[in-house]
PDB file of N, CA and C in Angstrom:
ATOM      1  N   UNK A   1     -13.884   9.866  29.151  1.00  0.00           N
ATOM      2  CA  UNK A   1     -14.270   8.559  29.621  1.00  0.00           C
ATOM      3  C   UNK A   1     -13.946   7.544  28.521  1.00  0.00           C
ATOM      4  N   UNK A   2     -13.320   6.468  28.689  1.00  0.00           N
ATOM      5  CA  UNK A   2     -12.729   5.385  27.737  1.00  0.00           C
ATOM      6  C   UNK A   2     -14.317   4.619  27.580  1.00  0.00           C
ATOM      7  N   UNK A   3     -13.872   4.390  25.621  1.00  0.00           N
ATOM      8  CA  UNK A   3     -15.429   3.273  25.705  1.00  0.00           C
ATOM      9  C   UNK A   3     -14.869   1.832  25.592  1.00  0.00           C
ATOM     10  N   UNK A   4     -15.692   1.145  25.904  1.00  0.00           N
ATOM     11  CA  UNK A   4     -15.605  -0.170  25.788  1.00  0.00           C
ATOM     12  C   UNK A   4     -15.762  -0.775  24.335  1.00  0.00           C
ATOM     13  N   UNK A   5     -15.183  -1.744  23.927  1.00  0.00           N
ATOM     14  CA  UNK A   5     -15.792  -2.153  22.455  1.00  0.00           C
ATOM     15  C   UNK A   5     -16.288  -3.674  23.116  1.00  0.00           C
ATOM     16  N   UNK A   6     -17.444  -3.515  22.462  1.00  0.00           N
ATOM     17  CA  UNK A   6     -18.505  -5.042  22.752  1.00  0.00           C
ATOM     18  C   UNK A   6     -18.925  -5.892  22.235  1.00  0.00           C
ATOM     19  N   UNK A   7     -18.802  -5.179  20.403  1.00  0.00           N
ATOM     20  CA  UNK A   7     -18.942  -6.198  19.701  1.00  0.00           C
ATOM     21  C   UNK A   7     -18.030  -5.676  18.432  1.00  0.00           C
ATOM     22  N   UNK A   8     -18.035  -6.967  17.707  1.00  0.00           N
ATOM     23  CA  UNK A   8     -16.682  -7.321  16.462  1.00  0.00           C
ATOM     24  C   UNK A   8     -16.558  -8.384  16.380  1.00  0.00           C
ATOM     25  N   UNK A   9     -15.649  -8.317  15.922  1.00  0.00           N
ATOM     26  CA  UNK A   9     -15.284  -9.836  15.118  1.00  0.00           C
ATOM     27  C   UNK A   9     -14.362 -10.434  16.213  1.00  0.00           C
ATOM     28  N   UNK A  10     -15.010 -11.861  16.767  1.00  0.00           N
ATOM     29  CA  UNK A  10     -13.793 -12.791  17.850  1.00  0.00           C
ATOM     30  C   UNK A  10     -12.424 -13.235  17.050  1.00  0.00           C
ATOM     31  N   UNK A  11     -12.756 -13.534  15.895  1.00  0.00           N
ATOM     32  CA  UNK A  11     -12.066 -14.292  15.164  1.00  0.00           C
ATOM     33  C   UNK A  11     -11.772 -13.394  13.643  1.00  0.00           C
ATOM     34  N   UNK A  12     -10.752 -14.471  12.988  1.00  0.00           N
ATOM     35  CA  UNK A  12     -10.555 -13.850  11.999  1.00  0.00           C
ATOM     36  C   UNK A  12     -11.276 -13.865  10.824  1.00  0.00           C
ATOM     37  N   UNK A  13     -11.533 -13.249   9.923  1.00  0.00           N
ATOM     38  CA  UNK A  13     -12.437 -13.864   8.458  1.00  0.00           C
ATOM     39  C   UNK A  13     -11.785 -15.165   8.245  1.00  0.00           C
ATOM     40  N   UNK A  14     -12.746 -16.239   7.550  1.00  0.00           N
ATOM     41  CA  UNK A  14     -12.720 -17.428   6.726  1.00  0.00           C
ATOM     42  C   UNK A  14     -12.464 -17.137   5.377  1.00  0.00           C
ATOM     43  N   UNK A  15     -11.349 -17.034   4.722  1.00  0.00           N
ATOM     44  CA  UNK A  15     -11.311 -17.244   3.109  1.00  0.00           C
ATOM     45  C   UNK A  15     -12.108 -18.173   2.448  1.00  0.00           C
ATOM     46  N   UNK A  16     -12.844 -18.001   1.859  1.00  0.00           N
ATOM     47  CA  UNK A  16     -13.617 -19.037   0.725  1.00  0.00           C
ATOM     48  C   UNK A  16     -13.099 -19.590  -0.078  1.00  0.00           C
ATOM     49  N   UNK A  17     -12.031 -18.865  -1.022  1.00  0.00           N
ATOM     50  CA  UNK A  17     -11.161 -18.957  -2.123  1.00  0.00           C
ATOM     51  C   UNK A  17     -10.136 -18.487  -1.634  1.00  0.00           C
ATOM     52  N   UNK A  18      -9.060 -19.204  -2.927  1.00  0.00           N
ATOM     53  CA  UNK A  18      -7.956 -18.425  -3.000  1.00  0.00           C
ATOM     54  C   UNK A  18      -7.680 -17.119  -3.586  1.00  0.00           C
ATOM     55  N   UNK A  19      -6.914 -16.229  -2.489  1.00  0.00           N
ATOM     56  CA  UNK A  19      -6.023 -14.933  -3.824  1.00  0.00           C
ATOM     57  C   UNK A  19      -5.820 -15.132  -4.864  1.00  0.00           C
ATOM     58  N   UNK A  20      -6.746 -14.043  -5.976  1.00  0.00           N
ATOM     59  CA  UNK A  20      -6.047 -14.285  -7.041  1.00  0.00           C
ATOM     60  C   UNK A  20      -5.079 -12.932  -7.793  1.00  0.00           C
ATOM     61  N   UNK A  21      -4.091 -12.945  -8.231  1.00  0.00           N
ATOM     62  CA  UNK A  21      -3.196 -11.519  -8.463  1.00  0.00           C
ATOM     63  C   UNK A  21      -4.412 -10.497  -9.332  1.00  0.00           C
ATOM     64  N   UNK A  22      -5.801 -10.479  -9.717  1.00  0.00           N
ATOM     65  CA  UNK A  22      -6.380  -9.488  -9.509  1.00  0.00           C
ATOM     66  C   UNK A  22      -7.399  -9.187  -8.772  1.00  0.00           C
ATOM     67  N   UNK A  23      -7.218  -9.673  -7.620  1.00  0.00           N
ATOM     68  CA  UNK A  23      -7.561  -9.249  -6.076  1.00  0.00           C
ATOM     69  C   UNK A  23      -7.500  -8.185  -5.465  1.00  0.00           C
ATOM     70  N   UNK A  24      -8.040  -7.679  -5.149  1.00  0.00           N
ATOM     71  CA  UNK A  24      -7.691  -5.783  -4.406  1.00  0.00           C
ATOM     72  C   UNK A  24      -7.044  -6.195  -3.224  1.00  0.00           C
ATOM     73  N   UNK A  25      -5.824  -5.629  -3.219  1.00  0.00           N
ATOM     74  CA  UNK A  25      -4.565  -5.678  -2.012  1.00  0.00           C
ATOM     75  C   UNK A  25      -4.942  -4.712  -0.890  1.00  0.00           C
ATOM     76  N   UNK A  26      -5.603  -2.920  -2.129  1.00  0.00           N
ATOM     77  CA  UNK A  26      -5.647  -2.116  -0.927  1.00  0.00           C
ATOM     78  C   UNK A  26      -6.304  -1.262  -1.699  1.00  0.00           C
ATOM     79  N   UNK A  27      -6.775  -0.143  -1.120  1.00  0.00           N
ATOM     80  CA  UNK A  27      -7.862   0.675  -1.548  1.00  0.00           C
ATOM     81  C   UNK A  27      -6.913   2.401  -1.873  1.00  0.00           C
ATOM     82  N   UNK A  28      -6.951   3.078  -2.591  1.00  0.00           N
ATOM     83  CA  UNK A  28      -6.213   4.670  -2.334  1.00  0.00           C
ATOM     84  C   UNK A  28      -7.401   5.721  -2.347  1.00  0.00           C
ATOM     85  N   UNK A  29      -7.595   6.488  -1.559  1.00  0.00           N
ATOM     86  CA  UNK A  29      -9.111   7.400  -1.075  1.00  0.00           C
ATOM     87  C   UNK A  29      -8.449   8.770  -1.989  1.00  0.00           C
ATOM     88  N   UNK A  30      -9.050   9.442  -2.769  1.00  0.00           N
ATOM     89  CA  UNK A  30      -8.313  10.630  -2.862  1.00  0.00           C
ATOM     90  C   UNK A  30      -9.796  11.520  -3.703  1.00  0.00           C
ATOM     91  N   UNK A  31      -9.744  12.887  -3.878  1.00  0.00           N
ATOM     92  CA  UNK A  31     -10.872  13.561  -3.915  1.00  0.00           C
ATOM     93  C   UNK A  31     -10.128  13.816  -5.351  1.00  0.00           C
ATOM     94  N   UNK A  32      -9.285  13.573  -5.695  1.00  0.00           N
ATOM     95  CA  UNK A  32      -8.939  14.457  -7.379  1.00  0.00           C
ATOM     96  C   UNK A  32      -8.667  15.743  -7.718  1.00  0.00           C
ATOM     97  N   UNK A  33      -9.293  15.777  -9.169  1.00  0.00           N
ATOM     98  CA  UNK A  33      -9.739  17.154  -9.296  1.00  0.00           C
ATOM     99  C   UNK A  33     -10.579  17.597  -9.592  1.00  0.00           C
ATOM    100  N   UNK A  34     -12.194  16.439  -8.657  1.00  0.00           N
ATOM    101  CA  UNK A  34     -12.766  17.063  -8.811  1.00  0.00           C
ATOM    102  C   UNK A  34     -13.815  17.314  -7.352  1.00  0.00           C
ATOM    103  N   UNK A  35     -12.934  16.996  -6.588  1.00  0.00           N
ATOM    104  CA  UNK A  35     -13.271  17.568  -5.224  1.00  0.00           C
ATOM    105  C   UNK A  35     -14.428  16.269  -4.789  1.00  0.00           C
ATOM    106  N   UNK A  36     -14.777  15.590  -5.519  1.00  0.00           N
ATOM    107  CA  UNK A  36     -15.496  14.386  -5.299  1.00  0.00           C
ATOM    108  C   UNK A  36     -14.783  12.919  -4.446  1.00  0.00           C
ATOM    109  N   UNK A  37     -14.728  12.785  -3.348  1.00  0.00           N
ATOM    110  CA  UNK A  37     -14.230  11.561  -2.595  1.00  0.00           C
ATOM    111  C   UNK A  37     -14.554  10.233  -3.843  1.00  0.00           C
ATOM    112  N   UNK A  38     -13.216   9.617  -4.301  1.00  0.00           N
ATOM    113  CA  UNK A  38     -13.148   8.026  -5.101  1.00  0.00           C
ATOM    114  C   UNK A  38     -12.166   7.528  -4.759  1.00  0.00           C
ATOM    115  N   UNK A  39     -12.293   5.867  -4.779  1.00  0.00           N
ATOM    116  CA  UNK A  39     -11.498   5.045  -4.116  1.00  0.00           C
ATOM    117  C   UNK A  39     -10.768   4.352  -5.498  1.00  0.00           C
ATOM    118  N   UNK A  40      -9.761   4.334  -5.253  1.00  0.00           N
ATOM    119  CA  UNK A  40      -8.881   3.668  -6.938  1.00  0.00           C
ATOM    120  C   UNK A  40      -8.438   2.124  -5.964  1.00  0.00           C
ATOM    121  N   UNK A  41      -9.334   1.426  -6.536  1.00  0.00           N
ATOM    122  CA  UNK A  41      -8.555  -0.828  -6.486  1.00  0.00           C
ATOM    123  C   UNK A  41      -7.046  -0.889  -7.106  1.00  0.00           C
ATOM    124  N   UNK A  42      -6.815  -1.071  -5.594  1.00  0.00           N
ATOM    125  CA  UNK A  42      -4.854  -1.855  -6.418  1.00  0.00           C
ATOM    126  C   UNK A  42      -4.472  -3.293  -6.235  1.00  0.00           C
ATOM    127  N   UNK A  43      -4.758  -4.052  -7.418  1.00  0.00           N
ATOM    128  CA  UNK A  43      -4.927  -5.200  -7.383  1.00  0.00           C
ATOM    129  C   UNK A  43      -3.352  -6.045  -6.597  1.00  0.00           C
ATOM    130  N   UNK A  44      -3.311  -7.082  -5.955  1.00  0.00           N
ATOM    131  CA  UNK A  44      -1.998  -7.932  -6.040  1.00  0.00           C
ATOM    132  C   UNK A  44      -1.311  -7.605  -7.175  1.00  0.00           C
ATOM    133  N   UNK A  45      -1.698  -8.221  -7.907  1.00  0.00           N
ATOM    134  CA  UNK A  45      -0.697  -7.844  -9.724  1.00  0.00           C
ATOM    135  C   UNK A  45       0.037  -6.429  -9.722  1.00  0.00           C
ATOM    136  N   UNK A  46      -0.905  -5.602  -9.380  1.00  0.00           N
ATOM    137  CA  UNK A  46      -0.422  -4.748  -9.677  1.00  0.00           C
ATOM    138  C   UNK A  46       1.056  -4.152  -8.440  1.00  0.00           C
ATOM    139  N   UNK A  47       0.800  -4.682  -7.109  1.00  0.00           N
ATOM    140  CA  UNK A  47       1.951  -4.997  -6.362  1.00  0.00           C
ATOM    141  C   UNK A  47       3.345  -5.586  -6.765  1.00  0.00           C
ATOM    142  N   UNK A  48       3.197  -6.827  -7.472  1.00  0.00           N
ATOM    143  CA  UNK A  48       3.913  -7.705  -7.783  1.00  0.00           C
ATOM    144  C   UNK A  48       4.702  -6.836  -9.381  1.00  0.00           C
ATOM    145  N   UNK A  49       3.845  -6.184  -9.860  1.00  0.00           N
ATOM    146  CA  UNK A  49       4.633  -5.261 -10.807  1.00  0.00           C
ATOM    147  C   UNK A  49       5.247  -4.617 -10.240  1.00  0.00           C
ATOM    148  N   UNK A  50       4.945  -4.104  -9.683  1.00  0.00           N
ATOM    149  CA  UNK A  50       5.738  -2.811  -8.955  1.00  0.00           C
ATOM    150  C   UNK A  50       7.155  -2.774  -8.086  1.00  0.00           C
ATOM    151  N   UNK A  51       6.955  -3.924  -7.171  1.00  0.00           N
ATOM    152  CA  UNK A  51       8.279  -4.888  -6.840  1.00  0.00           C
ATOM    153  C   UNK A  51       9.019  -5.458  -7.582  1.00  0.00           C
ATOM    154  N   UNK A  52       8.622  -5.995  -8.801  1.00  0.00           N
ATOM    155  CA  UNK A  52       9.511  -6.252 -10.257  1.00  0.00           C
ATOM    156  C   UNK A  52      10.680  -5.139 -10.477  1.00  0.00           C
ATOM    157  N   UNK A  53       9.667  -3.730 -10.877  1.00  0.00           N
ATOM    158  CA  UNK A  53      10.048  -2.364 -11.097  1.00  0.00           C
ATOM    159  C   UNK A  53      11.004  -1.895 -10.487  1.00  0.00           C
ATOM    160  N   UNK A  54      11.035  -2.135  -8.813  1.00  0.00           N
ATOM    161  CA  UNK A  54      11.722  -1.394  -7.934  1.00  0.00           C
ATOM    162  C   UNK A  54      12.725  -2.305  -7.708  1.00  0.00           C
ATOM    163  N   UNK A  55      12.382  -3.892  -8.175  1.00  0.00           N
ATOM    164  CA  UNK A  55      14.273  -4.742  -7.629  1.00  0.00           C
ATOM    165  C   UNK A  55      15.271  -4.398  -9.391  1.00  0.00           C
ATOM    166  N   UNK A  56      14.449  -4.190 -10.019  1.00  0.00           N
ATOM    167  CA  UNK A  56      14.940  -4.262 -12.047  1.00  0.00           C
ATOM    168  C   UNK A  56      15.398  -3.049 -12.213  1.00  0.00           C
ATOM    169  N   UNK A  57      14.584  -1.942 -12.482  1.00  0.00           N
ATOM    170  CA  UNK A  57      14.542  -0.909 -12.803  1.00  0.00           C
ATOM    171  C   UNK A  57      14.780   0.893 -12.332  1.00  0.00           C
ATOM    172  N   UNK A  58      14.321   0.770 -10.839  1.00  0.00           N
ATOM    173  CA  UNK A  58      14.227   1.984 -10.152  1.00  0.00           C
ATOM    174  C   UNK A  58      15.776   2.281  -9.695  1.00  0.00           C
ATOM    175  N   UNK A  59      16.038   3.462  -9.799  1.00  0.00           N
ATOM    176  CA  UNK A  59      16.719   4.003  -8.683  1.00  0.00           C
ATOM    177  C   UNK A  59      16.201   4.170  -7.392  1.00  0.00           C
ATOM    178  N   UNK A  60      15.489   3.712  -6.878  1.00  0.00           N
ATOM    179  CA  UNK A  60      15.283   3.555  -5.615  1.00  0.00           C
ATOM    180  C   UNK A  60      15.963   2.473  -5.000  1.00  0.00           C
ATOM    181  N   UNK A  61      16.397   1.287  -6.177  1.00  0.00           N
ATOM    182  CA  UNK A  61      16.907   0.394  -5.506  1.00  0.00           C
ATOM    183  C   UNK A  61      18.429   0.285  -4.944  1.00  0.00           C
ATOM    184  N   UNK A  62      18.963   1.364  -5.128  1.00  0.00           N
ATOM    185  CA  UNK A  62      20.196   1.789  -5.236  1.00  0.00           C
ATOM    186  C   UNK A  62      20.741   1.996  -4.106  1.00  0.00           C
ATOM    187  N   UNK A  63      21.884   1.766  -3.291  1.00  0.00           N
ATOM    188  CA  UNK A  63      22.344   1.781  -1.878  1.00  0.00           C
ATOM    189  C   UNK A  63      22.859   3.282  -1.287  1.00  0.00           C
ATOM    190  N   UNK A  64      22.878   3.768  -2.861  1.00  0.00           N
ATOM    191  CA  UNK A  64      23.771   5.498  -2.582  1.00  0.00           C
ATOM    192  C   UNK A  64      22.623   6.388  -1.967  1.00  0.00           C
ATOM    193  N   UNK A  65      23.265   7.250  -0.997  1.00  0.00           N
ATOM    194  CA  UNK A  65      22.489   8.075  -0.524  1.00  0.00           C
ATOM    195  C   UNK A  65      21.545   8.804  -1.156  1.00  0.00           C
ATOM    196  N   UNK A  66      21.638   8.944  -2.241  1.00  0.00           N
ATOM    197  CA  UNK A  66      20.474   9.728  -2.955  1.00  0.00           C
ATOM    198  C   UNK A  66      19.283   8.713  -3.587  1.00  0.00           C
ATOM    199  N   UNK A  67      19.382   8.073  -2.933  1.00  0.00           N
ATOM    200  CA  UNK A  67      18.174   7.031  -3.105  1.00  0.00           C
ATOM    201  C   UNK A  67      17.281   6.997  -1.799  1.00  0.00           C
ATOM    202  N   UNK A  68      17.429   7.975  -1.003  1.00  0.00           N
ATOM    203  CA  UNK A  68      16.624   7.979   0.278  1.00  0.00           C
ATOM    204  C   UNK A  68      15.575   9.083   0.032  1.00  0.00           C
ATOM    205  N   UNK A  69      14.435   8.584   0.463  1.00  0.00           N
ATOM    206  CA  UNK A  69      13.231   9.886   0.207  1.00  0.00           C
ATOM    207  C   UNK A  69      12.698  10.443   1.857  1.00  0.00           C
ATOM    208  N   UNK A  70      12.398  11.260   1.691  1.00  0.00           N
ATOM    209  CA  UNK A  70      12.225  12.138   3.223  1.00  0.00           C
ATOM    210  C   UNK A  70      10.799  12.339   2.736  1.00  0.00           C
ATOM    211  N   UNK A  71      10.334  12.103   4.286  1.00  0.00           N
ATOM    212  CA  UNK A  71       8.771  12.842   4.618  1.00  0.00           C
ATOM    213  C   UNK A  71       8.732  13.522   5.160  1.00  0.00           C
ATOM    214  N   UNK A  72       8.384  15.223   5.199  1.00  0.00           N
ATOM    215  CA  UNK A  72       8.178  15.695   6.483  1.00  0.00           C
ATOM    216  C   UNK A  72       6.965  15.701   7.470  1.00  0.00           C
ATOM    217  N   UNK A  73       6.070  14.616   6.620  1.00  0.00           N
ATOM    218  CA  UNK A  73       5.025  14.392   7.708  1.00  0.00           C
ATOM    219  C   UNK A  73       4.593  12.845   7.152  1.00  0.00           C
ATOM    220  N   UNK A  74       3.819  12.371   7.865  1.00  0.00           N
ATOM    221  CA  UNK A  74       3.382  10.865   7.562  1.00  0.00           C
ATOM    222  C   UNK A  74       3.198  11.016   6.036  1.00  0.00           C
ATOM    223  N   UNK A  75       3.384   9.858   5.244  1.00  0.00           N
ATOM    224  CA  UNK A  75       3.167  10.221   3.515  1.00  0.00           C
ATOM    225  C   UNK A  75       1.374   9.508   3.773  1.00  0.00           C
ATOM    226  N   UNK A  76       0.920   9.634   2.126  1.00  0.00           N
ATOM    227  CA  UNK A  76      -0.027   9.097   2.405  1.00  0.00           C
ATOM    228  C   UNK A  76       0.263   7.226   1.627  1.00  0.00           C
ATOM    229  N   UNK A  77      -0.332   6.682   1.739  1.00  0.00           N
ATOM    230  CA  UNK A  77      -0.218   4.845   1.293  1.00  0.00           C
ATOM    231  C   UNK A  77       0.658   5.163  -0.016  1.00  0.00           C
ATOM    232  N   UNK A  78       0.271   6.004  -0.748  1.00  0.00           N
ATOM    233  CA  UNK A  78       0.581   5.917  -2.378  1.00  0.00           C
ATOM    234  C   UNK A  78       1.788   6.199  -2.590  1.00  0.00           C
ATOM    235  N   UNK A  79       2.477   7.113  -1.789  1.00  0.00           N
ATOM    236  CA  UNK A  79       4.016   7.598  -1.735  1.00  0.00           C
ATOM    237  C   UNK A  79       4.629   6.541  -0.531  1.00  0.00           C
ATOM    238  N   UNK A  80       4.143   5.974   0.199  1.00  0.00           N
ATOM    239  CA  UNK A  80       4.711   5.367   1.070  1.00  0.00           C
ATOM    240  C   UNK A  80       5.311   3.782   0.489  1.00  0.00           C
ATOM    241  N   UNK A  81       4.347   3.794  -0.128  1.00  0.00           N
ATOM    242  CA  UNK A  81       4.291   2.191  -0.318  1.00  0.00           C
ATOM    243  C   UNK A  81       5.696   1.425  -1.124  1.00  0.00           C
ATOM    244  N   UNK A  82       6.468   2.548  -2.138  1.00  0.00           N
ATOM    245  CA  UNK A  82       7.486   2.112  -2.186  1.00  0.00           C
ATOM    246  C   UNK A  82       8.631   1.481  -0.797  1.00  0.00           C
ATOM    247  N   UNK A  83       8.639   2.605   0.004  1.00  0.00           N
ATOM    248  CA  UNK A  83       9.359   2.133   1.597  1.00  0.00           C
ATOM    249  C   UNK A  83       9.110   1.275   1.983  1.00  0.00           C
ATOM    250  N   UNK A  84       7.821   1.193   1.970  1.00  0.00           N
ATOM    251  CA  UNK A  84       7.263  -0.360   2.536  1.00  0.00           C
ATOM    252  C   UNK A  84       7.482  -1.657   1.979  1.00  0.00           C
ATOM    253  N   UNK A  85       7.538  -1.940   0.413  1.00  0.00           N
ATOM    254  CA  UNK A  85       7.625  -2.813  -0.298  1.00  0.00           C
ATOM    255  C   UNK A  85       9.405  -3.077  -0.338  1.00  0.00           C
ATOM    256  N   UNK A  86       9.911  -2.133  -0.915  1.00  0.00           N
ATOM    257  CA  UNK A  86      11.398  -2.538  -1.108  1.00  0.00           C
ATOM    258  C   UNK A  86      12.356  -3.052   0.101  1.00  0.00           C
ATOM    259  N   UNK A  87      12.515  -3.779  -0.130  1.00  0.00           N
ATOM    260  CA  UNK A  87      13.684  -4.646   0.666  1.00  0.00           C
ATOM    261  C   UNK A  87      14.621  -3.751   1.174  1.00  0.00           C
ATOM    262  N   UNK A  88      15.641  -4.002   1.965  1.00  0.00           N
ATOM    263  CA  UNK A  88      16.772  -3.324   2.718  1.00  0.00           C
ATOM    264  C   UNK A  88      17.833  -3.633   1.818  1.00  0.00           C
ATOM    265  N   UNK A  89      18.779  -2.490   1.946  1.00  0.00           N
ATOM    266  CA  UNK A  89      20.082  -2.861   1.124  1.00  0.00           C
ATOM    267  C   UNK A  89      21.011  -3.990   2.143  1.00  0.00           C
TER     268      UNK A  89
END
């Protein structure tokens, strides 16, 4: 039987302030090693490094075929997020 959703948010959040580059962009869930569920903050900044990294520095940015990474199943955010961020050749 399908449920209904009845209540939530109509609208979108109101920003108060502005973004600032050490702002949490996104959250990474991972248990470690020590089997304990913790959430690691990845600030903007730390985005904006990383896109630095990958247009400057990486071979990822590279058009040759061996710059392609394979998943054989959904990745999780942390391996993905290069794909997501880097631009198209």
């Amino acid at each position: 039987m399908a449920a209904r959703v009845t209540q939530g948010e109509s609208t979108a959040p109101v920003l108060t302030r502005a973004l600032t580059p050490a702002d949490t962009a996104y959250v990474i869930f991972t248990s470690g090693t020590t089997g304990r569920p913790k959430g690691v903050m990845i600030s903007h900044h730390a985005i904006i490094n990383l896109i630095t990294w990958l247009l400057t520095r990486s071979p990822l940015h590279s058009t040759s075929p061996s710059s392609l990474l394979s998943h054989p199943s959904a990745p999780p955010l942390h391996h993905s997020i290069h794909s997501i961020l880097r631009p198209p050749p």
